[in-house]
C-alpha atoms as a PDB file:
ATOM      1  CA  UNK A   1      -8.137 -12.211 -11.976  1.00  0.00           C
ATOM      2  CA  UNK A   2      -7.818 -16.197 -11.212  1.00  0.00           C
ATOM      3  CA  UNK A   3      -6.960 -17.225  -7.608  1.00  0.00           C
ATOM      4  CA  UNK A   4      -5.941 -20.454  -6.441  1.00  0.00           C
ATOM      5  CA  UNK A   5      -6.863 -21.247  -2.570  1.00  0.00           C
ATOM      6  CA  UNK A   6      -5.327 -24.206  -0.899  1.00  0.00           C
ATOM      7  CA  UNK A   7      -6.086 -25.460   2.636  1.00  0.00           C
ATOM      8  CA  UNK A   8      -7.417 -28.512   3.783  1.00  0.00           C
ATOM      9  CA  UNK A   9      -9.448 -26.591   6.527  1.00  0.00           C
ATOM     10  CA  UNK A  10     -12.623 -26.027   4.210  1.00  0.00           C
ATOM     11  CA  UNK A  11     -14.337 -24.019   6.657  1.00  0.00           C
ATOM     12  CA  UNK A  12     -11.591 -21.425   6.432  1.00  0.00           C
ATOM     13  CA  UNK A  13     -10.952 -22.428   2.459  1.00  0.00           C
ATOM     14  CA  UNK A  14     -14.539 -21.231   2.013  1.00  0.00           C
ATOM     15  CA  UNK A  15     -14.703 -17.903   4.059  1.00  0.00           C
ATOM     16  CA  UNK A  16     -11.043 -16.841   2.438  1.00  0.00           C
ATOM     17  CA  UNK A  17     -12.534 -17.999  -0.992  1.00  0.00           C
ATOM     18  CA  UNK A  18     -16.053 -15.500  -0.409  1.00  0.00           C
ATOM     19  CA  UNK A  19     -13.803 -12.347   0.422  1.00  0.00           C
ATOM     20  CA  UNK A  20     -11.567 -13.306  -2.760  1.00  0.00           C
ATOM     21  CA  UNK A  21     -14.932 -13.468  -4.794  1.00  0.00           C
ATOM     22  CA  UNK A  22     -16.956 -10.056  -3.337  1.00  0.00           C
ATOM     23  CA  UNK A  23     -13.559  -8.153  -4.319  1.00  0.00           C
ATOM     24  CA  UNK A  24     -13.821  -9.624  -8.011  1.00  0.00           C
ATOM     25  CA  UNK A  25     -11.926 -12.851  -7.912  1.00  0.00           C
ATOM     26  CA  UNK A  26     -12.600 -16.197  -9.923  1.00  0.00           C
ATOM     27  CA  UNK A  27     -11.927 -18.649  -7.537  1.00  0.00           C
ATOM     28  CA  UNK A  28     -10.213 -22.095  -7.684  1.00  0.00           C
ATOM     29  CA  UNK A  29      -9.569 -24.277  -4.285  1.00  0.00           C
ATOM     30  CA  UNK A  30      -7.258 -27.794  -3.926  1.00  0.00           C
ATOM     31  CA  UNK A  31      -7.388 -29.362  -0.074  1.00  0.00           C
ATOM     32  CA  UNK A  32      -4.416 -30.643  -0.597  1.00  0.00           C
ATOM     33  CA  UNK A  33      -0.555 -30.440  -2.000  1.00  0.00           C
ATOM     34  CA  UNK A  34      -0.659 -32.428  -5.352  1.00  0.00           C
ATOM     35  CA  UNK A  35      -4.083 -31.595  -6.212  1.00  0.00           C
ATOM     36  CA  UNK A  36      -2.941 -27.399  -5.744  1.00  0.00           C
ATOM     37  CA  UNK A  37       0.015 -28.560  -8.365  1.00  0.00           C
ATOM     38  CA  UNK A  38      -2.540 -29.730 -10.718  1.00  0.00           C
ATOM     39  CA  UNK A  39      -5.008 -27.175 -10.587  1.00  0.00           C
ATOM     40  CA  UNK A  40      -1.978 -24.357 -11.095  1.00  0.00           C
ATOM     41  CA  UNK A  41      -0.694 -26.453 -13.520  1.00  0.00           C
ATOM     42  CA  UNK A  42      -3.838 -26.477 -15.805  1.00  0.00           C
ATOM     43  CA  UNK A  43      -5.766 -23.488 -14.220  1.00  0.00           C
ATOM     44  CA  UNK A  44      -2.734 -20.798 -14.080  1.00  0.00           C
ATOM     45  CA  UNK A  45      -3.893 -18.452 -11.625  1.00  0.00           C
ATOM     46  CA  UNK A  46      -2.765 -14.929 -10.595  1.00  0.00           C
ATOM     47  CA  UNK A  47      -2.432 -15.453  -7.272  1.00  0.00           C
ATOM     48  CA  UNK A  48      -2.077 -18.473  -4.452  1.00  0.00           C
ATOM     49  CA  UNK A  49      -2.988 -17.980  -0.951  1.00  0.00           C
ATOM     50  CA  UNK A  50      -1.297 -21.417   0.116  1.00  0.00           C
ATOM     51  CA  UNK A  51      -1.512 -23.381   3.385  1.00  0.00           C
ATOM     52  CA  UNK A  52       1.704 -24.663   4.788  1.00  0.00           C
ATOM     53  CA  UNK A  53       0.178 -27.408   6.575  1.00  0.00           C
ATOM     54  CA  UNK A  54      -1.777 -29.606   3.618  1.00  0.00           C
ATOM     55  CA  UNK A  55      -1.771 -33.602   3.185  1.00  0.00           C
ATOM     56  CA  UNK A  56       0.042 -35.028   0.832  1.00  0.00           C
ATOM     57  CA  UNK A  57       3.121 -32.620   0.333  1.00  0.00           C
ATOM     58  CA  UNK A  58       3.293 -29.333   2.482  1.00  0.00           C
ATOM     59  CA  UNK A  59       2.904 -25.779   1.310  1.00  0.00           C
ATOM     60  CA  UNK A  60       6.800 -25.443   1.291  1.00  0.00           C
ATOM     61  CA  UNK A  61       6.818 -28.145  -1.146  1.00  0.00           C
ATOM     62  CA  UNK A  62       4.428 -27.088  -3.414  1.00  0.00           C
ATOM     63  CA  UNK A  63       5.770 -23.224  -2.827  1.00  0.00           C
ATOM     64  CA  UNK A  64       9.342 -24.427  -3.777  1.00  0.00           C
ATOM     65  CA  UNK A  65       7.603 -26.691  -7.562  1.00  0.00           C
ATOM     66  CA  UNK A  66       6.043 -23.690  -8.343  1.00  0.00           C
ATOM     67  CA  UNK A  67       9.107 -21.134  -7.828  1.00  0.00           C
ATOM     68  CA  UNK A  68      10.796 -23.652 -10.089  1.00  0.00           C
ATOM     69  CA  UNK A  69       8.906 -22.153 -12.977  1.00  0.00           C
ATOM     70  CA  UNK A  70       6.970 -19.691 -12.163  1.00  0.00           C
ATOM     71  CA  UNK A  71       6.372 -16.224 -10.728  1.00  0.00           C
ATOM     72  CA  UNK A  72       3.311 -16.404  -9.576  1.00  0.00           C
ATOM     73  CA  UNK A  73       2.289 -14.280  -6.269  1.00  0.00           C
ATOM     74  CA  UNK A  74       2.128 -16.716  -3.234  1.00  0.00           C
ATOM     75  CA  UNK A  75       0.754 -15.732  -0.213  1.00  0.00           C
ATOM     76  CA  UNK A  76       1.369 -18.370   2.665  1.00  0.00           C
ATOM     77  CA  UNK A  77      -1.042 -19.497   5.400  1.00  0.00           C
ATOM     78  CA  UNK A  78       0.613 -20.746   8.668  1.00  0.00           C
ATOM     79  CA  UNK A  79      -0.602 -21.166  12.037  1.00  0.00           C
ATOM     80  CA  UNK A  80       2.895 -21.160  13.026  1.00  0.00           C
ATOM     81  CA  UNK A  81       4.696 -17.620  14.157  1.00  0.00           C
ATOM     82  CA  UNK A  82       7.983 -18.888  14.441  1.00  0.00           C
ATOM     83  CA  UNK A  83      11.193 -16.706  13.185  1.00  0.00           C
ATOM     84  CA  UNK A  84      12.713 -19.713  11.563  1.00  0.00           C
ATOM     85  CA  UNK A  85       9.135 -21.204   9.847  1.00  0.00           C
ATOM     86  CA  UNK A  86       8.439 -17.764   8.373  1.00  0.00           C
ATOM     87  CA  UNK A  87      12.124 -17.429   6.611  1.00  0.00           C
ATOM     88  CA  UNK A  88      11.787 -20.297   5.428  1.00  0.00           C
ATOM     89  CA  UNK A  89       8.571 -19.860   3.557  1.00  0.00           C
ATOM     90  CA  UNK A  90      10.410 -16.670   2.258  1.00  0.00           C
ATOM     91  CA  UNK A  91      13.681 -18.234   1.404  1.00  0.00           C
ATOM     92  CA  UNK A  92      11.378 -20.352  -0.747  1.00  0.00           C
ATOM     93  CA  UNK A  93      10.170 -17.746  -3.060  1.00  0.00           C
ATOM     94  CA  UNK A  94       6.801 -16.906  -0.992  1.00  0.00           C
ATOM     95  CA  UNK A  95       5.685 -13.239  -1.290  1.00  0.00           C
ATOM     96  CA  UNK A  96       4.180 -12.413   1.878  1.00  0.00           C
ATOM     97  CA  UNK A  97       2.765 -14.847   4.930  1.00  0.00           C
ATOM     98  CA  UNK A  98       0.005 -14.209   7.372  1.00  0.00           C
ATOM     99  CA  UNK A  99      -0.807 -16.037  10.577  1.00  0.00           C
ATOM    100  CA  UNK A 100      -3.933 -17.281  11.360  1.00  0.00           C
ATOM    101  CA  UNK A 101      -6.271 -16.160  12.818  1.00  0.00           C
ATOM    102  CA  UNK A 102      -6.789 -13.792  10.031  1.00  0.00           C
ATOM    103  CA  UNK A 103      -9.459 -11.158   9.255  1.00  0.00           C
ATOM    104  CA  UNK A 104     -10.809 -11.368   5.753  1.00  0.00           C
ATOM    105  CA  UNK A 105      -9.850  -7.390   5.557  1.00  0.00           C
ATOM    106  CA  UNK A 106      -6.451  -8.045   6.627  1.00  0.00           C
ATOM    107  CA  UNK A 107      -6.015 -10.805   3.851  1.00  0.00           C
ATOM    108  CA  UNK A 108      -7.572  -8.729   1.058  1.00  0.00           C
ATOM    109  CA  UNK A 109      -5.200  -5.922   2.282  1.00  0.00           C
ATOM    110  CA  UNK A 110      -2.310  -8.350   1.726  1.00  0.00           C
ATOM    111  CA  UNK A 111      -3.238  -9.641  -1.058  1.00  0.00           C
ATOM    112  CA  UNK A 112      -3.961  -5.867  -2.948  1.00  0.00           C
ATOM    113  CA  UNK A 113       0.027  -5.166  -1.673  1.00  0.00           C
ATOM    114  CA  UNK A 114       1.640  -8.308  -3.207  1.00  0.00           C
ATOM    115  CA  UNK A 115      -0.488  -7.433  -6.475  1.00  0.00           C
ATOM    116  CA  UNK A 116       0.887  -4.039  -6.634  1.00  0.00           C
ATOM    117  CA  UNK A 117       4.108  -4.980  -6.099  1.00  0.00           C
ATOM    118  CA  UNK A 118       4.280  -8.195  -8.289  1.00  0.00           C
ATOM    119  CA  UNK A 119       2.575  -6.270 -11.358  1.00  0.00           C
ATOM    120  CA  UNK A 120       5.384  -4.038 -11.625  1.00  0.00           C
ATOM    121  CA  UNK A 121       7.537  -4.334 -14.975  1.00  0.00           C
ATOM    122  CA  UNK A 122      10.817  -5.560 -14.928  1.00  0.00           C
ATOM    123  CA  UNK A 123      13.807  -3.119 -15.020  1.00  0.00           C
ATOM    124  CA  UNK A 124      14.632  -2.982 -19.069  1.00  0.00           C
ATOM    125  CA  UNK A 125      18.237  -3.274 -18.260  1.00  0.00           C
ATOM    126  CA  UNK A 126      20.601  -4.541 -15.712  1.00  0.00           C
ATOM    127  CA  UNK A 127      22.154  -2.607 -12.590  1.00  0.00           C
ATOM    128  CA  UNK A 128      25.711  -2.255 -11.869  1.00  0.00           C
ATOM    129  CA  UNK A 129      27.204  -0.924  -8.897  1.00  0.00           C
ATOM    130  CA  UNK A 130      31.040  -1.614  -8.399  1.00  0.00           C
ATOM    131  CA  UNK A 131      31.653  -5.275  -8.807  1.00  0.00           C
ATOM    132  CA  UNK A 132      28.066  -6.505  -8.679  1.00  0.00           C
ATOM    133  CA  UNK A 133      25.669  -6.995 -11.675  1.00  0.00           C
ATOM    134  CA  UNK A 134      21.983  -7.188 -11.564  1.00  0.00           C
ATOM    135  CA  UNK A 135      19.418  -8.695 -13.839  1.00  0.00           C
ATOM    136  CA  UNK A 136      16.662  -7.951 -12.705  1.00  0.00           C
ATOM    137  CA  UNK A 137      14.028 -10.522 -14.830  1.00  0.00           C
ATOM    138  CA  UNK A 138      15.943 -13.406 -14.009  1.00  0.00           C
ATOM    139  CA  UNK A 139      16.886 -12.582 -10.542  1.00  0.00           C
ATOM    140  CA  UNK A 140      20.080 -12.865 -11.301  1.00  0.00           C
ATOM    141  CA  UNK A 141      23.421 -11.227  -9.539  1.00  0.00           C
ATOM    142  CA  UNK A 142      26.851 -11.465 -11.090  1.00  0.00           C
ATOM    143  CA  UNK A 143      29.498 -11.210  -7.976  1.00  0.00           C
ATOM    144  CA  UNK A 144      33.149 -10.353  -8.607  1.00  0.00           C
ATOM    145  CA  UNK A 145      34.320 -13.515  -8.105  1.00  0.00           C
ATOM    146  CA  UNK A 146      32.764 -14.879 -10.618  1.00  0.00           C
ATOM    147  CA  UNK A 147      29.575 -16.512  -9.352  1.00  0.00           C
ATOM    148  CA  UNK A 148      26.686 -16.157 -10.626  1.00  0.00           C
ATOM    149  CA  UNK A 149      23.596 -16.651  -7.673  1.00  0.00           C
ATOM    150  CA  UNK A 150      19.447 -16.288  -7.999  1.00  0.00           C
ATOM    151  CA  UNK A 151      17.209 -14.413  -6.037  1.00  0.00           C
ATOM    152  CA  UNK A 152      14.283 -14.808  -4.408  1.00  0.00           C
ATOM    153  CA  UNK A 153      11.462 -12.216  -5.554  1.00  0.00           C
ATOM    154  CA  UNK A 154      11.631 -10.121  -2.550  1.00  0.00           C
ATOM    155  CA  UNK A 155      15.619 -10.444  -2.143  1.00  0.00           C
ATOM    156  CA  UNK A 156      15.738  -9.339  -5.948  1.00  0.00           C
ATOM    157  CA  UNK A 157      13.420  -6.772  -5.216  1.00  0.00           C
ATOM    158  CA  UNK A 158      15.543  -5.283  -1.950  1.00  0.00           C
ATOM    159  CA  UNK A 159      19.007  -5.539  -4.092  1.00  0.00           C
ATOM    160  CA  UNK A 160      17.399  -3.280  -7.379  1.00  0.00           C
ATOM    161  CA  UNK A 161      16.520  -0.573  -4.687  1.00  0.00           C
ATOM    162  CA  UNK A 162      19.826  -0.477  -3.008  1.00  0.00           C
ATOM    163  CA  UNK A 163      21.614  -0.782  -6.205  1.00  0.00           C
ATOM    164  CA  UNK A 164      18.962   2.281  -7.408  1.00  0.00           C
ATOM    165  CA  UNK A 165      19.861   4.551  -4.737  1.00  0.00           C
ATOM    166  CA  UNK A 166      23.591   3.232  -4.125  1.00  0.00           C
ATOM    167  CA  UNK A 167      25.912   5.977  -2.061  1.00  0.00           C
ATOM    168  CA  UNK A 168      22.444   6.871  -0.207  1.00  0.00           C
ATOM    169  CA  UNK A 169      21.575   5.383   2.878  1.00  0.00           C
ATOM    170  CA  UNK A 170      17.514   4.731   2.692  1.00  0.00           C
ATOM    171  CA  UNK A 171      15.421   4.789   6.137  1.00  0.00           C
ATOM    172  CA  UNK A 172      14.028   1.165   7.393  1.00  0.00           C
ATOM    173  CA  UNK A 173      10.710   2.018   6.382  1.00  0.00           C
ATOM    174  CA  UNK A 174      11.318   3.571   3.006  1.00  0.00           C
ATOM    175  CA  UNK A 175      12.925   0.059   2.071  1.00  0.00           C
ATOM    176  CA  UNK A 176      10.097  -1.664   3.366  1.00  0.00           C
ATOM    177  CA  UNK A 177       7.142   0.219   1.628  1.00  0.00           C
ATOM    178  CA  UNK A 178       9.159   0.096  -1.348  1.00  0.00           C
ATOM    179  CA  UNK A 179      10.181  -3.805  -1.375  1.00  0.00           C
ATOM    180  CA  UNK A 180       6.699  -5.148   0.651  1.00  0.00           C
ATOM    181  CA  UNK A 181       4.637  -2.425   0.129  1.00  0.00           C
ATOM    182  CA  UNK A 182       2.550  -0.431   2.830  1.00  0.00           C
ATOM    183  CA  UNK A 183       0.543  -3.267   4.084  1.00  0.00           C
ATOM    184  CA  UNK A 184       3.348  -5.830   3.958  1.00  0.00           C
ATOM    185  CA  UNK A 185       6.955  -5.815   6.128  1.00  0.00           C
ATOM    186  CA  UNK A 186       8.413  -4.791   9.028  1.00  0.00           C
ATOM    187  CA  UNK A 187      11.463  -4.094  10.904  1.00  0.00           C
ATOM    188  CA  UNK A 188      11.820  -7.986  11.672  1.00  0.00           C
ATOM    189  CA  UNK A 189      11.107  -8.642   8.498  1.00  0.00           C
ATOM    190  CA  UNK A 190      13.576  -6.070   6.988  1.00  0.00           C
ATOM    191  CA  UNK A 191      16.521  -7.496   9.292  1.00  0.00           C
ATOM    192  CA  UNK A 192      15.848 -11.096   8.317  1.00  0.00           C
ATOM    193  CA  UNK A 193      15.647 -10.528   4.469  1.00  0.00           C
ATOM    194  CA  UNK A 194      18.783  -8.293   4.890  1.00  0.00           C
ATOM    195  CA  UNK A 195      20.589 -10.954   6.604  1.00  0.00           C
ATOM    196  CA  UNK A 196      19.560 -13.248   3.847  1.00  0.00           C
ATOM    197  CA  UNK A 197      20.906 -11.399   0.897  1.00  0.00           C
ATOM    198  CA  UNK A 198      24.724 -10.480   2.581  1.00  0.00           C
ATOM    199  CA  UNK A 199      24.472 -14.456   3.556  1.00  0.00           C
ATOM    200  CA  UNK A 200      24.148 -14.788  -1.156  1.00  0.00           C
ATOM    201  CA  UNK A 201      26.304 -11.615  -1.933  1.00  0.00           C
ATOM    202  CA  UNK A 202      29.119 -10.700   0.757  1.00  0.00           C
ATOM    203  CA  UNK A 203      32.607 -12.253   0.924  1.00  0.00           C
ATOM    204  CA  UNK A 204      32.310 -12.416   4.688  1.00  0.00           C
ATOM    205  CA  UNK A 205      28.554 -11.975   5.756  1.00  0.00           C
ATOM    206  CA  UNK A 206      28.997 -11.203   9.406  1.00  0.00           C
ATOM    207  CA  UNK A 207      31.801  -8.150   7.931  1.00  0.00           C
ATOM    208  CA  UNK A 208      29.662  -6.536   5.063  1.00  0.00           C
ATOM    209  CA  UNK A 209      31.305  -4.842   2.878  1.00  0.00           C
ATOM    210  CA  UNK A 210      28.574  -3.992   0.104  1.00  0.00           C
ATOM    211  CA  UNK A 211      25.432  -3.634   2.117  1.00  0.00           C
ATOM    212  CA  UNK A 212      26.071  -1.240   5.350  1.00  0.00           C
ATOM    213  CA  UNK A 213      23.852  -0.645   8.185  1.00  0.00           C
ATOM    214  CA  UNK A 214      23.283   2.548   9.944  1.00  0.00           C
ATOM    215  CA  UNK A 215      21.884   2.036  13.522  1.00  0.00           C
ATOM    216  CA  UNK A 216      18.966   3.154  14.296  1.00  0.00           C
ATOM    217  CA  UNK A 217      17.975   4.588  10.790  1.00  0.00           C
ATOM    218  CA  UNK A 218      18.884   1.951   8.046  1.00  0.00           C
ATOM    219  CA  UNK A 219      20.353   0.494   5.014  1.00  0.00           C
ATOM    220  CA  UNK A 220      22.706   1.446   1.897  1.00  0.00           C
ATOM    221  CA  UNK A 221      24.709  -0.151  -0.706  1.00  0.00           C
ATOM    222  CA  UNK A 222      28.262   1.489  -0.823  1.00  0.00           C
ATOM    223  CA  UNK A 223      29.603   2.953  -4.483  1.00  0.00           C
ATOM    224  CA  UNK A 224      32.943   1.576  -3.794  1.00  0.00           C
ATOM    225  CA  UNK A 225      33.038  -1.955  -3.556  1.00  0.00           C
ATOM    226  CA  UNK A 226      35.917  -4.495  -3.427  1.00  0.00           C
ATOM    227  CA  UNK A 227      36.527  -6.336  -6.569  1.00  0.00           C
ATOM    228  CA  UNK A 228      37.524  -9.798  -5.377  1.00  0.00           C
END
């Protein structure tokens, strides 16, 4: 498999490039925002581990090109922990983000997840549950009002489980093994990409009436839905 590496720290560039390479990796590297759009562009790699902070246009920037027509797995590289920089880089399409300082094990461990998850087929056919209709290649939801609004990977990914296993309610972690894998997500994480999805799907967000929480245990998708 091809990986692209982009971060204008070449120390760190190099050392995340050597543990992509010992696990079986051909490795390409860009220092900075247009050159990473070039070398995806003609190189078309498997995977990008991709540094917010770059020259020349910022790993949002270059994450948000690339969602534009592509599905590649992108795992972002921040030295920021802040709730509102990681949702962001999420919102954008971005499969997974780890905070540096990073271990090379801890990367590779990341990286194996978002491969697992991002090699699965898509479902052959849509999902409907009530009023809502999924399709699931194009990350796609029909609402009942007649609006038709995309998906991010792991927000398509969270609404094909719930639609799966409508009328259930699934436990925190089950969700989060399922849509990050068991290296990936948490709680936080969970909340935040929850919050995200009613904010796309729900009439009135802050009242859900699809997507119901059950305190202290988790999440479900409800059979009976409104229509408008």
């Amino acid at each position: 498999m091809k990986a692209l590496i982009v971060d204008d720290d070449r120390v760190l560039a190099d050392v995340v490039a050597f543990a992509l390479r010992r696990e079986g990796f051909q490795v390409i590297q860009a220092y900075d925002g247009l050159s990473a759009l070039e070398r995806w562009s003609d190189e078309q790699p498997d995977l990008i581990v991709l540094d917010i902070n770059l020259p020349k246009m910022d790993g949002y920037s270059v994450c948000q090109r690339i969602r534009r027509e592509a599905d590649t797995p992108i795992i972002m590289l921040t030295v920021r922990n802040e709730d509102s920089d990681v949702v962001h880089g999420l919102e954008l399409g971005a499969d997974d983000y780890i905070t540096k300082p990073f271990s090379p094990r801890q990367l590779m461990a990341r990286v194996h997840a978002v491969l697992r998850r991002t090699s699965l087929p898509p479902a052959p056919a849509p999902h409907q549950v009530g009023g809502l209709l999924l399709v699931p290649n194009r990350r796609e939801v029909n609402l009942p009002r007649g609006e038709t609004v995309s998906l991010t990977p792991l927000e398509g990914r969270l609404l094909e489980y719930l639609m799966i296993n409508a009328g259930q309610v699934m436990t925190a972690d089950i969700i989060i093994d399922h849509v990050w894998g068991p290296q990936g997500g948490d709680r936080d994480m969970l909340r935040q990409l929850i919050h995200r999805l009613r904010h796309k799907i729900e009439p009135e967000p802050a009242q859900p009436t699809y997507i119901v929480t059950v305190s202290g245990y988790g999440y479900g998708l409800l059979l009976n839905q409104p229509n408008t």
